[in-house]
Protein backbone atom coordinates (compact mmCIF):
# COMPACT_ATOMS: atom_id res chain seq x y z
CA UNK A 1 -56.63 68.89 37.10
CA UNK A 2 -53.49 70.81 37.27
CA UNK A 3 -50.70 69.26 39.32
CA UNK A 4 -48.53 71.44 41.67
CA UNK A 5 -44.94 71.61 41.23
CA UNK A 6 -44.59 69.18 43.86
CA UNK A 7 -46.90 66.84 42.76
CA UNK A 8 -45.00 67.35 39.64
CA UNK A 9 -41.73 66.76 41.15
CA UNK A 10 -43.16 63.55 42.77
CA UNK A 11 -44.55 62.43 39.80
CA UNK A 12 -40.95 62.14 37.84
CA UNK A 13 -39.43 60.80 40.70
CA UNK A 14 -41.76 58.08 40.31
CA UNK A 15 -41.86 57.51 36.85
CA UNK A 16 -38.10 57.36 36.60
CA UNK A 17 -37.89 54.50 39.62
CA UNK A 18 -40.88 52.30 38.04
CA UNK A 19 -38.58 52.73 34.93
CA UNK A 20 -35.82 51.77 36.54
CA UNK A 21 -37.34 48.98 37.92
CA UNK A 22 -38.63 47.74 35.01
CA UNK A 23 -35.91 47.63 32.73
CA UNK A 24 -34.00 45.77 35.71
CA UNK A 25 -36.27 43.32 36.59
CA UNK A 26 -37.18 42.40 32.54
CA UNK A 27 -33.20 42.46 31.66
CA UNK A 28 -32.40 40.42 34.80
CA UNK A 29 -35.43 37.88 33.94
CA UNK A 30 -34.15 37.46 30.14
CA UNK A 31 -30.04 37.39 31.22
CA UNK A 32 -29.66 35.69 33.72
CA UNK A 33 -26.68 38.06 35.11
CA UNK A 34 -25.27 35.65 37.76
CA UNK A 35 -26.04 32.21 35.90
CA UNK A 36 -28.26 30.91 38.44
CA UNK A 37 -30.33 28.93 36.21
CA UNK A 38 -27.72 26.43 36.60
CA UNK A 39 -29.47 26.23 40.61
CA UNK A 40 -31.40 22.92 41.21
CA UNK A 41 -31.08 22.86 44.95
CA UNK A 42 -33.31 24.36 47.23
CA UNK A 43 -30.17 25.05 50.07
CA UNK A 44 -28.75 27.01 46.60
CA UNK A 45 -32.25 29.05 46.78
CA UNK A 46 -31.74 29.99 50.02
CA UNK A 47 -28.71 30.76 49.76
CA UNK A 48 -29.47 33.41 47.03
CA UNK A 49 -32.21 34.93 49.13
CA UNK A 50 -29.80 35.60 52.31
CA UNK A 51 -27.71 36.88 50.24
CA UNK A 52 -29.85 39.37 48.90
CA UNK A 53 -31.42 40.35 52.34
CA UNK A 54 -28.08 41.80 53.47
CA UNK A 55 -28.61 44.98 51.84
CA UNK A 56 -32.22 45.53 52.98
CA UNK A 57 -31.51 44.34 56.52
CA UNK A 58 -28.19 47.04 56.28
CA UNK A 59 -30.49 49.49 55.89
CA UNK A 60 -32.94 48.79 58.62
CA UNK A 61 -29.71 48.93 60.80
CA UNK A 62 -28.94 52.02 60.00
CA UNK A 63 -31.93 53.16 60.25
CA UNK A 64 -32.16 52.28 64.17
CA UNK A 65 -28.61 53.06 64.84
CA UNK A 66 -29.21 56.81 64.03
CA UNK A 67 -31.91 57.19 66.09
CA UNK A 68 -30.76 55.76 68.60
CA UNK A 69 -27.09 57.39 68.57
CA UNK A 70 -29.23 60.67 67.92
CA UNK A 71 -31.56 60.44 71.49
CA UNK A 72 -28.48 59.31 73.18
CA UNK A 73 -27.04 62.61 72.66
CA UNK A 74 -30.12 64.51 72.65
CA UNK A 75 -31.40 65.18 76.32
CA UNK A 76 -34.75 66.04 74.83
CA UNK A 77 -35.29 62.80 73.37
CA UNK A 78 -33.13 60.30 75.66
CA UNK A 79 -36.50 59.32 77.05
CA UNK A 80 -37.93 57.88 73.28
CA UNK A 81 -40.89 59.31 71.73
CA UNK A 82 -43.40 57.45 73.78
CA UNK A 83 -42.49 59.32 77.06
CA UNK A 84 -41.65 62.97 75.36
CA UNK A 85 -42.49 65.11 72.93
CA UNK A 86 -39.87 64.53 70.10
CA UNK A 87 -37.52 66.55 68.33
CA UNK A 88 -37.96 67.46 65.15
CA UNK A 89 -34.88 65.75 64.03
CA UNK A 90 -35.88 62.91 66.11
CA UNK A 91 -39.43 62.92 64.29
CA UNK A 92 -37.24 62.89 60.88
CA UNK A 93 -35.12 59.87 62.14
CA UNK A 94 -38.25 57.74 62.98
CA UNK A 95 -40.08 58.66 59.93
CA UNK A 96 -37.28 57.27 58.05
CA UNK A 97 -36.89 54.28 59.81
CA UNK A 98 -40.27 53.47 60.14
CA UNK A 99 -40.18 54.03 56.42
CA UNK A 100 -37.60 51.39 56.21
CA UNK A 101 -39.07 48.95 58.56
CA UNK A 102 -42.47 48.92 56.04
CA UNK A 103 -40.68 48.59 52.90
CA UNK A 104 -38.54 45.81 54.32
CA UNK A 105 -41.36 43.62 55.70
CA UNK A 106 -42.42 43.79 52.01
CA UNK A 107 -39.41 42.73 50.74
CA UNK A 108 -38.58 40.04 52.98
CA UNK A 109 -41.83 38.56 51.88
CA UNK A 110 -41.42 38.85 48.25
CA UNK A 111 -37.85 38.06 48.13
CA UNK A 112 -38.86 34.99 49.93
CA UNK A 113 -41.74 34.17 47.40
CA UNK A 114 -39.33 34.50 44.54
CA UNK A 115 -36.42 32.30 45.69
CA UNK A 116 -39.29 30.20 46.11
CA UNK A 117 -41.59 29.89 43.82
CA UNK A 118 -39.90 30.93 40.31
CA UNK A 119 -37.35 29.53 37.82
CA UNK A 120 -33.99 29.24 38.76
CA UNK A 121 -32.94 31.45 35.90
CA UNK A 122 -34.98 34.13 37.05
CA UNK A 123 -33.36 34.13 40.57
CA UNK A 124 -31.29 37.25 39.52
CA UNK A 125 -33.92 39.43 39.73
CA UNK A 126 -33.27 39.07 43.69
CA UNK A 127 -29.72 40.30 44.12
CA UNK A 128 -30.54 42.66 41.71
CA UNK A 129 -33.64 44.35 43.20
CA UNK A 130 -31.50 44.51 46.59
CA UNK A 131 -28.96 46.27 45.24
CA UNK A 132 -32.07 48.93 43.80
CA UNK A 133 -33.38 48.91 47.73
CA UNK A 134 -30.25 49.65 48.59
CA UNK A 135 -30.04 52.70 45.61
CA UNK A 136 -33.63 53.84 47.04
CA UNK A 137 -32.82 53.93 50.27
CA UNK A 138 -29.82 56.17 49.58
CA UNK A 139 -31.75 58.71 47.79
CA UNK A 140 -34.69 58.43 50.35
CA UNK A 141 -32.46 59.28 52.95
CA UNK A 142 -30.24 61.89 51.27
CA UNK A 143 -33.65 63.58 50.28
CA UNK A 144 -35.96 63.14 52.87
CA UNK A 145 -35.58 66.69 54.80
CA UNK A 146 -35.75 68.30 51.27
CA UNK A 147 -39.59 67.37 50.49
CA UNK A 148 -41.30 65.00 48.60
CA UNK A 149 -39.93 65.82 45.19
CA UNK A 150 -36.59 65.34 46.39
CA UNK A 151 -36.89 62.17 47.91
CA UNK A 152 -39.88 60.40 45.64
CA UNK A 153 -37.25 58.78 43.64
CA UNK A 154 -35.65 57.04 46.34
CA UNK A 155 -38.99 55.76 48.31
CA UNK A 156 -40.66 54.56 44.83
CA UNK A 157 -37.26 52.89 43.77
CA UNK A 158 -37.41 50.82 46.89
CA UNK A 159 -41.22 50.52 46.50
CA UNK A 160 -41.61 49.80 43.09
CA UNK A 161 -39.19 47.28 42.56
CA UNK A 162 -40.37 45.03 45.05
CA UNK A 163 -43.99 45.47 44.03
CA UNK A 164 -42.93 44.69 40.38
CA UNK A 165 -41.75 41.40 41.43
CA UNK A 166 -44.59 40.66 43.08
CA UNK A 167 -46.97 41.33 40.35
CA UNK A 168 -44.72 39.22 38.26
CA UNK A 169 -44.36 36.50 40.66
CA UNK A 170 -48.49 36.37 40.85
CA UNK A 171 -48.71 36.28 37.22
CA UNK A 172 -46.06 33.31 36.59
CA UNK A 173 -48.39 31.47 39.27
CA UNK A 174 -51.21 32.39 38.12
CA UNK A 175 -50.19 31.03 34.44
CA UNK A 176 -48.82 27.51 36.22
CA UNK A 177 -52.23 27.14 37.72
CA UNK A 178 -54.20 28.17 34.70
CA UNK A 179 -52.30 25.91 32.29
């Protein structure tokens, strides 16, 4: 099967983000950037994790501020979606924040998981993998209204990431219950 040039496009954007996220999550795991293996307290846990749920929770903000200053100032779309038929700008805005609001529920979930459930030394993975949300979200914004090539990177970044850790996070249980 040959793949279109979008497909194409799509398909490097998402190779180079599960890359990415890869070589992140497996140097974080084996450095231990921010010396949290030192952490034997769960507050010290938690703390990590609301750290690193700034970022994603940022972005969910944003997302919901720009549709909403955007119908403010639009008379066609004052009203919300479920009451008018949206602009197409307005369609963009909550494709891109419901976007965000899936990708974060994820997140929050596995972010939680891993403060958890794994090694202390492995908690850098967290702040880490926000920070990559945060990169994702960036380029999933900036190339949203340019097609899926253009902003592939950005939603597998975000994507990928997160569902790395959680593969790795059911694997390290996995092995504890297994051994």
């Amino acid at each position: 099967m040959q793949l279109s040039k979008k497909q194409t496009g799509v398909f490097k954007g998402m190779a180079l983000a599960m890359l990415t996220s890869i070589i992140v999550i497996s140097l974080t795991i084996f450095l231990d950037p921010f010396h949290y293996s030192t952490i034997n307290q769960l507050s010290q846990k938690l703390t990590v994790l609301g750290l690193s749920l700034i970022l994603p929770t940022l972005f969910l903000l944003v997302s919901i501020g720009r549709l909403a200053k955007f119908r403010f100032f639009s008379p066609e779309d004052i009203d919300g979606s479920g009451l008018t038929s949206a602009t197409s700008e307005a369609t963009v805005l909550q494709s891109l924040l419901q976007n965000t609001l899936e990708q974060i529920v994820i997140t929050y979930g596995v972010y939680t998981a891993w403060c958890l459930l794994m090694p202390a030394s492995w908690l850098s993975v967290v702040p880490l993998c926000s920070v990559l949300f945060a990169i994702g979200r960036i380029f999933f914004f900036r190339g949203y209204s340019q097609g899926a090539p253009a902003r592939a990177f950005g939603f597998a970044l975000t994507f990928y990431s997160t569902v790395l850790m959680f593969l790795v996070l059911v694997i390290y249980q996995l092995m504890i219950v297994i051994s």
